[in-house]
C-alpha atoms as a PDB file:
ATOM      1  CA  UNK A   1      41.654 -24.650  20.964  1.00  0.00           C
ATOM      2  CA  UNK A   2      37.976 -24.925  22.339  1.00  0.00           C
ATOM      3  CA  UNK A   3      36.498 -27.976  24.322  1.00  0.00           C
ATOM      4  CA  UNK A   4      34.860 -29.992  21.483  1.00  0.00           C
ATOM      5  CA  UNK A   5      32.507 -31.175  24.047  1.00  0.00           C
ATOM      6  CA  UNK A   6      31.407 -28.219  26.113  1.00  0.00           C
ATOM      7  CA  UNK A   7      32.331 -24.686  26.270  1.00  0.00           C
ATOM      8  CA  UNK A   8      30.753 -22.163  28.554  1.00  0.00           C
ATOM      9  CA  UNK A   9      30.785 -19.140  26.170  1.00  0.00           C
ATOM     10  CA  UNK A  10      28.927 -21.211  22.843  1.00  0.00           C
ATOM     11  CA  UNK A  11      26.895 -22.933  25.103  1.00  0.00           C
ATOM     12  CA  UNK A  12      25.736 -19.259  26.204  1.00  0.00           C
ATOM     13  CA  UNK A  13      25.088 -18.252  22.586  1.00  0.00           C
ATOM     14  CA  UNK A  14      23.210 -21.667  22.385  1.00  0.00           C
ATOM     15  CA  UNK A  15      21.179 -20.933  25.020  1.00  0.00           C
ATOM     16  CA  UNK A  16      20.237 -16.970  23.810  1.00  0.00           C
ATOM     17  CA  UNK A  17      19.628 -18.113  20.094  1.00  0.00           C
ATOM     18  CA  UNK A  18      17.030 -20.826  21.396  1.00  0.00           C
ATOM     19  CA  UNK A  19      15.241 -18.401  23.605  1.00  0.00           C
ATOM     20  CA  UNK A  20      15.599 -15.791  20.788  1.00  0.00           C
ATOM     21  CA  UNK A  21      14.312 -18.014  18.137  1.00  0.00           C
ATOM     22  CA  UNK A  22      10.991 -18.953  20.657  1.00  0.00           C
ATOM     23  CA  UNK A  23      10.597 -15.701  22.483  1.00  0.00           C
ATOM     24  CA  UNK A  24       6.986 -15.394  21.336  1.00  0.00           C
ATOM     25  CA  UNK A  25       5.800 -18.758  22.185  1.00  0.00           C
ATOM     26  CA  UNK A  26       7.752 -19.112  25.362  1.00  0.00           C
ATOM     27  CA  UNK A  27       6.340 -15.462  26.393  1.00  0.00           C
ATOM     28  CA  UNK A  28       2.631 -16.684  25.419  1.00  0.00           C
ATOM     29  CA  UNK A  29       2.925 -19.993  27.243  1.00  0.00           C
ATOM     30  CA  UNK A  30       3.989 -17.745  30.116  1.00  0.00           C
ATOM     31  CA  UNK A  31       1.129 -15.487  29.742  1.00  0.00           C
ATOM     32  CA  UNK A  32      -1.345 -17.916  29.444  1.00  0.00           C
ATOM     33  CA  UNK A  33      -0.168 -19.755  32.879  1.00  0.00           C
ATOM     34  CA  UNK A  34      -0.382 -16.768  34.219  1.00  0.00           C
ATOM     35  CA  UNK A  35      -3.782 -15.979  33.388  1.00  0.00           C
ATOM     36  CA  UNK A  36      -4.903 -19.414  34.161  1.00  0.00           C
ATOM     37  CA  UNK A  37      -3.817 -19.358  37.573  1.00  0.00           C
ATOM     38  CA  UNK A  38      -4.900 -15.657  38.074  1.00  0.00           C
ATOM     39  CA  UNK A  39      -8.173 -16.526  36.954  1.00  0.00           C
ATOM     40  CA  UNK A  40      -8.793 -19.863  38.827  1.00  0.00           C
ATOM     41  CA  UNK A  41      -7.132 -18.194  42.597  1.00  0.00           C
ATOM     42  CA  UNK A  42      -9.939 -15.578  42.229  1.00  0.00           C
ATOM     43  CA  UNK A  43     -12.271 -17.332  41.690  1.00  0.00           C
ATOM     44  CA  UNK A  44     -11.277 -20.098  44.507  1.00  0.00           C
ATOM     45  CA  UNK A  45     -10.884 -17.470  46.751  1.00  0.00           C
ATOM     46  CA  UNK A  46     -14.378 -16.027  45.814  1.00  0.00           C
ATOM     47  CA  UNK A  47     -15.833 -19.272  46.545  1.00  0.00           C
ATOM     48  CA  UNK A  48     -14.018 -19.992  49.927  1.00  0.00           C
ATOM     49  CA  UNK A  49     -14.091 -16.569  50.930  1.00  0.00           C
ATOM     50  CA  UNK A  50     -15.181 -17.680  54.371  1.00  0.00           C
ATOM     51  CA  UNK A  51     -12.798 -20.538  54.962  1.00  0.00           C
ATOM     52  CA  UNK A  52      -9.987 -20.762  57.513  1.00  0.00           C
ATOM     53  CA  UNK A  53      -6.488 -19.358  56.484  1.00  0.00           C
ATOM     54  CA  UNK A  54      -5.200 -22.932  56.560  1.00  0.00           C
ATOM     55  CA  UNK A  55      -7.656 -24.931  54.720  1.00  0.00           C
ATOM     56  CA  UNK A  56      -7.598 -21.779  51.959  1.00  0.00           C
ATOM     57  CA  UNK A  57      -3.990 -22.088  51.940  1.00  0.00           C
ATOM     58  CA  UNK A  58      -4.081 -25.786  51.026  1.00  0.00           C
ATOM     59  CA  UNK A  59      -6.183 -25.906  48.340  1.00  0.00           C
ATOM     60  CA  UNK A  60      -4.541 -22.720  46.621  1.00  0.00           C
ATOM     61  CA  UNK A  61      -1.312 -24.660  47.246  1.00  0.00           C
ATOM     62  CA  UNK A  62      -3.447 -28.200  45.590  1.00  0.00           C
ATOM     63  CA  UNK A  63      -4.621 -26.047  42.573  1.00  0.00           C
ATOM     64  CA  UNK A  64      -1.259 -24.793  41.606  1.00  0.00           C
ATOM     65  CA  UNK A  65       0.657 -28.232  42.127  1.00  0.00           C
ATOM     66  CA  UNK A  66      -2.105 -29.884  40.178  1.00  0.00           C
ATOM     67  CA  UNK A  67      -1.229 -27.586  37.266  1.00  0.00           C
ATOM     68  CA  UNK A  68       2.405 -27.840  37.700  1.00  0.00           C
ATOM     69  CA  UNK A  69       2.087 -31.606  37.472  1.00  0.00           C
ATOM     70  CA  UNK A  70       0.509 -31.336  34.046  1.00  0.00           C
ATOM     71  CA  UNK A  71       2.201 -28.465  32.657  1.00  0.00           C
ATOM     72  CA  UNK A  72       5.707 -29.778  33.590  1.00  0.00           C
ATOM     73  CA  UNK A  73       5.536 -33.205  31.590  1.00  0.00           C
ATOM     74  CA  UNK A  74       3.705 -30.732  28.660  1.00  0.00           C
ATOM     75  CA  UNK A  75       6.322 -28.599  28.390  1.00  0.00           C
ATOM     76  CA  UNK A  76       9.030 -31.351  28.561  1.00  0.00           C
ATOM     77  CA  UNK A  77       7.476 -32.663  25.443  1.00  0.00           C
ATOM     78  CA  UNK A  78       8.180 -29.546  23.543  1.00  0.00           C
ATOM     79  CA  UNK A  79      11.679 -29.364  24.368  1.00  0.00           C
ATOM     80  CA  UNK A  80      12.784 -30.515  20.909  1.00  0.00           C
ATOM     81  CA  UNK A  81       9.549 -29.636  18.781  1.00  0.00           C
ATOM     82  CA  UNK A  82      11.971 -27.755  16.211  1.00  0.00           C
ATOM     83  CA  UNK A  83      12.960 -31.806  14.871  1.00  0.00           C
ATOM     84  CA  UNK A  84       9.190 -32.445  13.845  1.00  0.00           C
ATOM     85  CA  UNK A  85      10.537 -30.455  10.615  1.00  0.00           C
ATOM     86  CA  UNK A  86      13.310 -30.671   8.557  1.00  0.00           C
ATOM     87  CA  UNK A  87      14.309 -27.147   8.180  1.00  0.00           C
ATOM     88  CA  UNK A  88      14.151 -27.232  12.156  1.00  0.00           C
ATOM     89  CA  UNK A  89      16.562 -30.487  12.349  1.00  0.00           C
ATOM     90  CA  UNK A  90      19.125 -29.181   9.748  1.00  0.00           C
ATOM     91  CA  UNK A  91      18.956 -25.687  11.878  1.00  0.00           C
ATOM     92  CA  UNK A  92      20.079 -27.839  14.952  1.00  0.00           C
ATOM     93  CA  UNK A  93      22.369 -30.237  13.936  1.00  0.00           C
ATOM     94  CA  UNK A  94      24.251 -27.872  11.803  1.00  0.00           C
ATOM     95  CA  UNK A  95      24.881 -25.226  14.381  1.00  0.00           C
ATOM     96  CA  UNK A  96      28.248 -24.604  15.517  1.00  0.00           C
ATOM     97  CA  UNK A  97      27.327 -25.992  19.340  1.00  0.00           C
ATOM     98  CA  UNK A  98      27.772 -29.696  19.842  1.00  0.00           C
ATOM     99  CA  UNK A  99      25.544 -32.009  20.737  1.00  0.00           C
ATOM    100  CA  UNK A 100      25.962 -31.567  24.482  1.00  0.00           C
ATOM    101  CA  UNK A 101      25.484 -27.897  24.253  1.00  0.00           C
ATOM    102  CA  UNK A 102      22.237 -28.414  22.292  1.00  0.00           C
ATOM    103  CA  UNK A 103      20.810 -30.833  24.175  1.00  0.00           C
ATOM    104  CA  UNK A 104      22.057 -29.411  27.996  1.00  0.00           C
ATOM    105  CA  UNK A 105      20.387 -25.484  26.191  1.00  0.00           C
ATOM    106  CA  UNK A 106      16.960 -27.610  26.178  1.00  0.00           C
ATOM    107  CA  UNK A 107      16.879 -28.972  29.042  1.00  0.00           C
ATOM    108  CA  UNK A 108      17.900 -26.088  31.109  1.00  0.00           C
ATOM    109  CA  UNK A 109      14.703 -24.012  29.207  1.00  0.00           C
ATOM    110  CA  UNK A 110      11.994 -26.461  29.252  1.00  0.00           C
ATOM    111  CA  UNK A 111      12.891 -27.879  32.295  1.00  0.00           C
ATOM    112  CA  UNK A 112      15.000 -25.940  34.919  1.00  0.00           C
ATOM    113  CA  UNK A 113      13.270 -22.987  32.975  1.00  0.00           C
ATOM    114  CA  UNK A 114       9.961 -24.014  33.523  1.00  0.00           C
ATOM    115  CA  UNK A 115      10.149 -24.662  37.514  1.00  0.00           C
ATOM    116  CA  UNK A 116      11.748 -21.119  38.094  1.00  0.00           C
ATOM    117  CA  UNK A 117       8.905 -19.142  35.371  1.00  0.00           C
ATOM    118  CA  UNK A 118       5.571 -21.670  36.837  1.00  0.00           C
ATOM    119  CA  UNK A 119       6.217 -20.654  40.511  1.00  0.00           C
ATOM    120  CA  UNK A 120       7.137 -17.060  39.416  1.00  0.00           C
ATOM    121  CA  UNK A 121       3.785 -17.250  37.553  1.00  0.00           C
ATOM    122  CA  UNK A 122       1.795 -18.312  40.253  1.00  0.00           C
ATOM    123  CA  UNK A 123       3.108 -15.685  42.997  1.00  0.00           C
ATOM    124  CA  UNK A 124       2.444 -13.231  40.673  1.00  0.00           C
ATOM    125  CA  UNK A 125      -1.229 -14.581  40.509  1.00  0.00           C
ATOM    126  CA  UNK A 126      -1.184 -15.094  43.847  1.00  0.00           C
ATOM    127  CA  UNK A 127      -0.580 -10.977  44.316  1.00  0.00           C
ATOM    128  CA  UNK A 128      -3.417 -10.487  41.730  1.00  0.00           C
ATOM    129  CA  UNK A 129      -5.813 -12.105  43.022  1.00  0.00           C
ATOM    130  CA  UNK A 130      -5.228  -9.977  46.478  1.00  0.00           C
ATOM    131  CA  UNK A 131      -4.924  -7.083  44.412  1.00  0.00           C
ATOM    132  CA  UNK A 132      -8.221  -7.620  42.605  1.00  0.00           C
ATOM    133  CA  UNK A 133     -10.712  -8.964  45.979  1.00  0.00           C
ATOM    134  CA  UNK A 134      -9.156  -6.752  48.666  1.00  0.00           C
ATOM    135  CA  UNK A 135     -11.216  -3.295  47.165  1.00  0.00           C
ATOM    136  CA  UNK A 136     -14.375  -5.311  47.256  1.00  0.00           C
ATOM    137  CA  UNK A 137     -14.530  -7.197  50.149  1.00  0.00           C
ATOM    138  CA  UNK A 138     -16.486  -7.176  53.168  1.00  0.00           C
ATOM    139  CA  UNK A 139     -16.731  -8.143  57.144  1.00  0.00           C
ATOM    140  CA  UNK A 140     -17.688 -11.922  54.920  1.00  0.00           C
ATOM    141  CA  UNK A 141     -15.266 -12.283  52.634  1.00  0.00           C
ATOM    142  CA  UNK A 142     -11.968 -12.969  53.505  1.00  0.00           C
ATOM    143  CA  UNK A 143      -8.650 -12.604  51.314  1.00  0.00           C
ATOM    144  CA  UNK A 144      -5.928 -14.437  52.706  1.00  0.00           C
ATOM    145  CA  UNK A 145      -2.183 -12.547  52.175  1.00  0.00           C
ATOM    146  CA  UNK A 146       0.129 -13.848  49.478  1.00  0.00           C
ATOM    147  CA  UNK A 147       1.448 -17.884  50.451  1.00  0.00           C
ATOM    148  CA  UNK A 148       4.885 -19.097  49.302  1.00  0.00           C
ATOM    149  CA  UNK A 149       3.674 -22.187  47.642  1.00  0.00           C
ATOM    150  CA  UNK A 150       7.117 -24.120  47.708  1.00  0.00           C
ATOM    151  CA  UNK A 151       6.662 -24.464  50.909  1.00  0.00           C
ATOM    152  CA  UNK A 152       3.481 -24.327  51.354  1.00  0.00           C
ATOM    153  CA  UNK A 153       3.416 -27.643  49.216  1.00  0.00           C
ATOM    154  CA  UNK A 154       6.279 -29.205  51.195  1.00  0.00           C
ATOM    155  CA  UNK A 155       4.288 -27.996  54.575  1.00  0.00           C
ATOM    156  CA  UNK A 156       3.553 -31.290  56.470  1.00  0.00           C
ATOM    157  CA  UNK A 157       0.491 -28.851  58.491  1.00  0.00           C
ATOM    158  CA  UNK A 158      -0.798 -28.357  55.104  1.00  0.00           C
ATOM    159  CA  UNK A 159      -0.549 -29.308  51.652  1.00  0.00           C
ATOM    160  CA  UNK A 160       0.942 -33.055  52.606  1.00  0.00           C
ATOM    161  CA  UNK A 161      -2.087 -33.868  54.950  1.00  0.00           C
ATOM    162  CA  UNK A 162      -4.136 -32.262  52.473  1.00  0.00           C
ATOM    163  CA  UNK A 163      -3.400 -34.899  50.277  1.00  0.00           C
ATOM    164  CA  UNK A 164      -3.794 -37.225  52.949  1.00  0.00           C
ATOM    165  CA  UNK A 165       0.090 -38.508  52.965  1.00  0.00           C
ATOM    166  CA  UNK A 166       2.479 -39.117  55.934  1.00  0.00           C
ATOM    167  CA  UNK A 167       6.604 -39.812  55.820  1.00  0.00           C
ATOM    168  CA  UNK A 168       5.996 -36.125  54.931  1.00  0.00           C
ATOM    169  CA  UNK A 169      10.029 -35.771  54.079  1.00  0.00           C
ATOM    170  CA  UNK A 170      10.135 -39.144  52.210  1.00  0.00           C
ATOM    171  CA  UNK A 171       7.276 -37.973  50.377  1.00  0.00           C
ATOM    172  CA  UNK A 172       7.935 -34.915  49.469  1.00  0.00           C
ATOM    173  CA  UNK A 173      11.147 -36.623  48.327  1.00  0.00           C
ATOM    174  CA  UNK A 174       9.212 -38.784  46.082  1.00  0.00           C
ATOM    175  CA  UNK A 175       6.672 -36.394  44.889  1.00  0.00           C
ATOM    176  CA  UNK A 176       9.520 -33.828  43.647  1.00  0.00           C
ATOM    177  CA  UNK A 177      11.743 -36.570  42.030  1.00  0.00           C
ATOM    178  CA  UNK A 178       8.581 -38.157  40.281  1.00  0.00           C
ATOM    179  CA  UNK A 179       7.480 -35.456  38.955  1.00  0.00           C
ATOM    180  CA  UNK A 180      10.996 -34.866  37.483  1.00  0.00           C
ATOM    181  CA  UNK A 181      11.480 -38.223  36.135  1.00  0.00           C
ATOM    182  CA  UNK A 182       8.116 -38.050  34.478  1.00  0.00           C
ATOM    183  CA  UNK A 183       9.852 -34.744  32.576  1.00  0.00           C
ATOM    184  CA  UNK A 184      12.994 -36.495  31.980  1.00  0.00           C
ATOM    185  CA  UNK A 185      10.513 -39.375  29.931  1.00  0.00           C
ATOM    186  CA  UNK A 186       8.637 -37.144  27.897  1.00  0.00           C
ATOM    187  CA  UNK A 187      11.820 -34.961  27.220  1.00  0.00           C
ATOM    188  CA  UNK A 188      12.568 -38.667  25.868  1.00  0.00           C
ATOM    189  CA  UNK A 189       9.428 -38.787  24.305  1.00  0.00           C
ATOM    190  CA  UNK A 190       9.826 -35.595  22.422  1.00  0.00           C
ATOM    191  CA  UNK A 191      13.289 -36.747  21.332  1.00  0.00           C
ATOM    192  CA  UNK A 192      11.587 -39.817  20.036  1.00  0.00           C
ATOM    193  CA  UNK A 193       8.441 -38.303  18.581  1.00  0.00           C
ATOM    194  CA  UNK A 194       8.927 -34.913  18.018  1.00  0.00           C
ATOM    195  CA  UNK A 195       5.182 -34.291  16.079  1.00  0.00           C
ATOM    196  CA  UNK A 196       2.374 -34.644  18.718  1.00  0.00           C
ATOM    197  CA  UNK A 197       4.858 -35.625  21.007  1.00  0.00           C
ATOM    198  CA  UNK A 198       2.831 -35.420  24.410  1.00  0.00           C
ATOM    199  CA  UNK A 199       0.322 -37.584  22.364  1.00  0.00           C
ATOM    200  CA  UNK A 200       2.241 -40.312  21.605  1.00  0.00           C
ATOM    201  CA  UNK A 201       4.175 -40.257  25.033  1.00  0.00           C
ATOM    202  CA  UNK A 202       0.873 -40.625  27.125  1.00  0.00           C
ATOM    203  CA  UNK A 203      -0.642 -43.204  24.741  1.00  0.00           C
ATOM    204  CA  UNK A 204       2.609 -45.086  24.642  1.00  0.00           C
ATOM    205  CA  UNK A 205       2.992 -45.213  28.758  1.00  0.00           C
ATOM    206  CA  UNK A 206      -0.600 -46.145  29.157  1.00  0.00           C
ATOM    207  CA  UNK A 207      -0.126 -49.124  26.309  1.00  0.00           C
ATOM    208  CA  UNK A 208       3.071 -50.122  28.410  1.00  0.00           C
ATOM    209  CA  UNK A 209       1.192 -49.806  31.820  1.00  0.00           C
ATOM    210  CA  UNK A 210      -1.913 -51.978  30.559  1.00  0.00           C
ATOM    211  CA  UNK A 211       0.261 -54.433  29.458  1.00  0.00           C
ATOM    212  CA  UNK A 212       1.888 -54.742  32.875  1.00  0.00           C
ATOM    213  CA  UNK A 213      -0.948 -54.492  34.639  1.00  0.00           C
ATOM    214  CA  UNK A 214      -2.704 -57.635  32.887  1.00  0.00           C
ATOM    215  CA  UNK A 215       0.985 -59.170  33.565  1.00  0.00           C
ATOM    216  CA  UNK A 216       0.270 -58.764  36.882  1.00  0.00           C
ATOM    217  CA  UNK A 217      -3.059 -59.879  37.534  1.00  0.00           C
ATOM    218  CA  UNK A 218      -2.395 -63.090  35.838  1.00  0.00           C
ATOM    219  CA  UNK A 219       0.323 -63.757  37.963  1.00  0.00           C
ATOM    220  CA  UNK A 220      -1.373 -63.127  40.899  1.00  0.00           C
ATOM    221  CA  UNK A 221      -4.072 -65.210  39.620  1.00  0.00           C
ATOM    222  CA  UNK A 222      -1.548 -68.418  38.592  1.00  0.00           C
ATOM    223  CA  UNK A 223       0.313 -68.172  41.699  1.00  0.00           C
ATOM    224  CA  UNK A 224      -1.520 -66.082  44.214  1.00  0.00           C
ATOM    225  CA  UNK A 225      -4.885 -64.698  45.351  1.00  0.00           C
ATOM    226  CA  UNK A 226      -6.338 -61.231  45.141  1.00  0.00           C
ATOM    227  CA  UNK A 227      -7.603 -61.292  48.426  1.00  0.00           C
ATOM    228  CA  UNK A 228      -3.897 -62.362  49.604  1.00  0.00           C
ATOM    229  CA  UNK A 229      -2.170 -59.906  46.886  1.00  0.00           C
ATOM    230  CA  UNK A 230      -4.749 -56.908  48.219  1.00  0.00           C
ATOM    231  CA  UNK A 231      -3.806 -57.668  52.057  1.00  0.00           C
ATOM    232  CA  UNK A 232       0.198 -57.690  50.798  1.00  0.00           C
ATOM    233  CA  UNK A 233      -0.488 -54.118  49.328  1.00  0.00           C
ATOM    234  CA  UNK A 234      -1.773 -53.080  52.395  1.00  0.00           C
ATOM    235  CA  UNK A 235       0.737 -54.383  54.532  1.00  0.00           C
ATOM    236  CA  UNK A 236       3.462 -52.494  52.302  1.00  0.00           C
ATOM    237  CA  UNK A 237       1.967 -48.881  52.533  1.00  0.00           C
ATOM    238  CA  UNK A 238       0.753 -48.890  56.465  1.00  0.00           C
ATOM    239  CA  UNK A 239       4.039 -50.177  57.071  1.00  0.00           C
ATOM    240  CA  UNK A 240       5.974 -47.252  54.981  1.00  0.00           C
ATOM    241  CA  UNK A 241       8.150 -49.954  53.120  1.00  0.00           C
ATOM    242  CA  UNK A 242       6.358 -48.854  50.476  1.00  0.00           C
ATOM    243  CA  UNK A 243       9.160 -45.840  50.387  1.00  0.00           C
ATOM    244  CA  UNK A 244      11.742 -48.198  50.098  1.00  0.00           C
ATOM    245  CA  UNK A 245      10.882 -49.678  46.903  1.00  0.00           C
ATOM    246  CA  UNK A 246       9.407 -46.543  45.468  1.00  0.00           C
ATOM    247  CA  UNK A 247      12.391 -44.529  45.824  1.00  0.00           C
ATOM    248  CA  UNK A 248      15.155 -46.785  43.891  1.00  0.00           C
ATOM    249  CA  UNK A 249      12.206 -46.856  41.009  1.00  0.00           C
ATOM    250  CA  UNK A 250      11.509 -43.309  40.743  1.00  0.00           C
ATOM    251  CA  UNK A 251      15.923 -42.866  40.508  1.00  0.00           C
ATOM    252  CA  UNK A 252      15.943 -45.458  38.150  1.00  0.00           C
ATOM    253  CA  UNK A 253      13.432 -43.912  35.925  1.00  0.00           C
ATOM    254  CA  UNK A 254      14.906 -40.697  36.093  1.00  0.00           C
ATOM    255  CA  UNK A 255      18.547 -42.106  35.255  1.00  0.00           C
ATOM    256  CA  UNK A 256      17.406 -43.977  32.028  1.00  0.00           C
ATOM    257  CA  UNK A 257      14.950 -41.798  30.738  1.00  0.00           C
ATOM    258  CA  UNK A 258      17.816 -39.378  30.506  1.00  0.00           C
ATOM    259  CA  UNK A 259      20.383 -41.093  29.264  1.00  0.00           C
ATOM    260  CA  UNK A 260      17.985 -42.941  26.746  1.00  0.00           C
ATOM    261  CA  UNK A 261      16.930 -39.024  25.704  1.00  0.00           C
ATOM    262  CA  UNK A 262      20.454 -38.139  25.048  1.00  0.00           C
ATOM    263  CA  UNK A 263      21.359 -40.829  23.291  1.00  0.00           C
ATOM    264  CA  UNK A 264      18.377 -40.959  21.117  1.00  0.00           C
ATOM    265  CA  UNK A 265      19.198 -37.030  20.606  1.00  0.00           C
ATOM    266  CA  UNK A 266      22.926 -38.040  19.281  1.00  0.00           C
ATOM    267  CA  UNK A 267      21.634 -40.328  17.268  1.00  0.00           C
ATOM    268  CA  UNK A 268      18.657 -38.473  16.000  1.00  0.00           C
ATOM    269  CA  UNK A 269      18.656 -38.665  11.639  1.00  0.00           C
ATOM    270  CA  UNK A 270      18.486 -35.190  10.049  1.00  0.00           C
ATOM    271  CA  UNK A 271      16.325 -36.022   7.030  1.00  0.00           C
ATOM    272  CA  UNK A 272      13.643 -37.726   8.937  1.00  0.00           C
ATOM    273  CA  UNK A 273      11.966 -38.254  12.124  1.00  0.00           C
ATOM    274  CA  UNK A 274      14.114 -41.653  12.784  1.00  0.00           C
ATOM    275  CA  UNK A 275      16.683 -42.289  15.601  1.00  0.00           C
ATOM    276  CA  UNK A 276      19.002 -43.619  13.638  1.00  0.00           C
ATOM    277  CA  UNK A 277      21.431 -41.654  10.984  1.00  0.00           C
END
């Protein structure tokens, strides 16, 4: 008798049939990063065609990790577009996968996926754009060889002082697991909202940050002093215990964002939108 709860062979044909079913719009979304970055390291390099190796490096390496900030929590809030519909919840629920399958099939597309497919993308621009500039230019204009931009982005020489950070490890720590935990709450998010659900994610964390942050200025206010609260902040981050509260929140986020996703995805109604069945 199969697992009920996971089985390597349907989880398989779960994962085919989703990239089956969105072959055209993951392929386009592909394309169209591709371009994007193609288009925007050609032009970069057109404009700092006389710039040190280094410097060029760095801000190729800045352009692409600003877009794969952005695109990542995008595409984590199309993860489960197909339950904006009802025809696309019915198709899910009643499959023959369970719910682990479905949900694991997701995340290992729009997610895992994603990683592997942006920094493909961007090598791949990364060789365009050399093979593009290198026929036209001159004893002026330099083109820099390919970069690998993982590291190049984890590069303490480069990317990390770039961005004007030290603790590079700690950092880097940070930056990778933030920027995961951010996916992990709009995969939420899309569990939650499927229909504009990148919309409703950002306006909803913004709401929930303004609210804090007014929460926190009148308790400064009642019990503190700016002046005394400002000097505090400083203190924290020149003194890199800033780390050691950062860290624990960025887990923490990242643990219940995905639990809360998959349980909101068990519990997820097929007839409408709601959580509950």
């Amino acid at each position: 008798m199969k697992n009920q709860v996971f089985d390597w062979g349907r989880f398989t044909l779960t994962l085919r049939r989703e990239i089956c079913e969105n072959w055209r719009q993951l392929s386009l979304s592909l394309l169209a990063i591709y371009g994007a970055l193609s288009a925007t390291m050609i032009l970069g390099n057109m404009m700092t065609g006389g710039t040190s190796g280094g410097m060029e490096e760095s801000l190729r390496a800045s352009v692409v990790v600003v877009a794969f900030s952005f695109l990542s929590i995008f595409v984590a809030s199309l993860s489960f577009h197909g339950l904006s519909t009802k025809t696309g919840r019915i198709a899910m629920f009643t499959s023959p996968s369970s719910m682990v399958e479905k949900f694991a099939a997701n995340v290992l597309i729009y997610i895992v996926g994603f990683w592997v497919a942006f920094f493909v993308c961007a090598h791949l621009a990364d060789l365009t754009r050399i093979l593009v500039l290198t026929p036209f230019r001159d004893i002026d204009f330099i083109v820099p060889g390919p970069i690998n931009f993982i590291s190049e982005m984890g590069s303490s020489s480069n990317f990390m002082s770039f961005m004007g950070l030290s603790e590079m490890g700690m950092w880097q720590a940070i930056f990778w697991l933030s920027l995961l935990a951010n996916q992990v709450i709009y995969l939420l998010g899309s569990v939650v909202w499927p229909h504009l659900s990148f919309l409703k994610t950002f306006g909803f964390i913004y709401a929930v940050e303004m609210v804090l942050g007014v929460l926190m200025l009148l308790s400064v206010s009642i019990f503190s002093s700016m002046k005394e609260f400002g000097r505090w902040v400083y203190e924290l981050v020149s003194n890199g215990d800033f780390i050691a509260f950062e860290m624990p929140w960025v887990i923490l986020q990242l643990l219940v964002g995905g639990v809360l996703a998959w349980w909101c995805f068990k519990h997820k109604d097929v007839i409408s939108q709601g959580i509950f069945k």
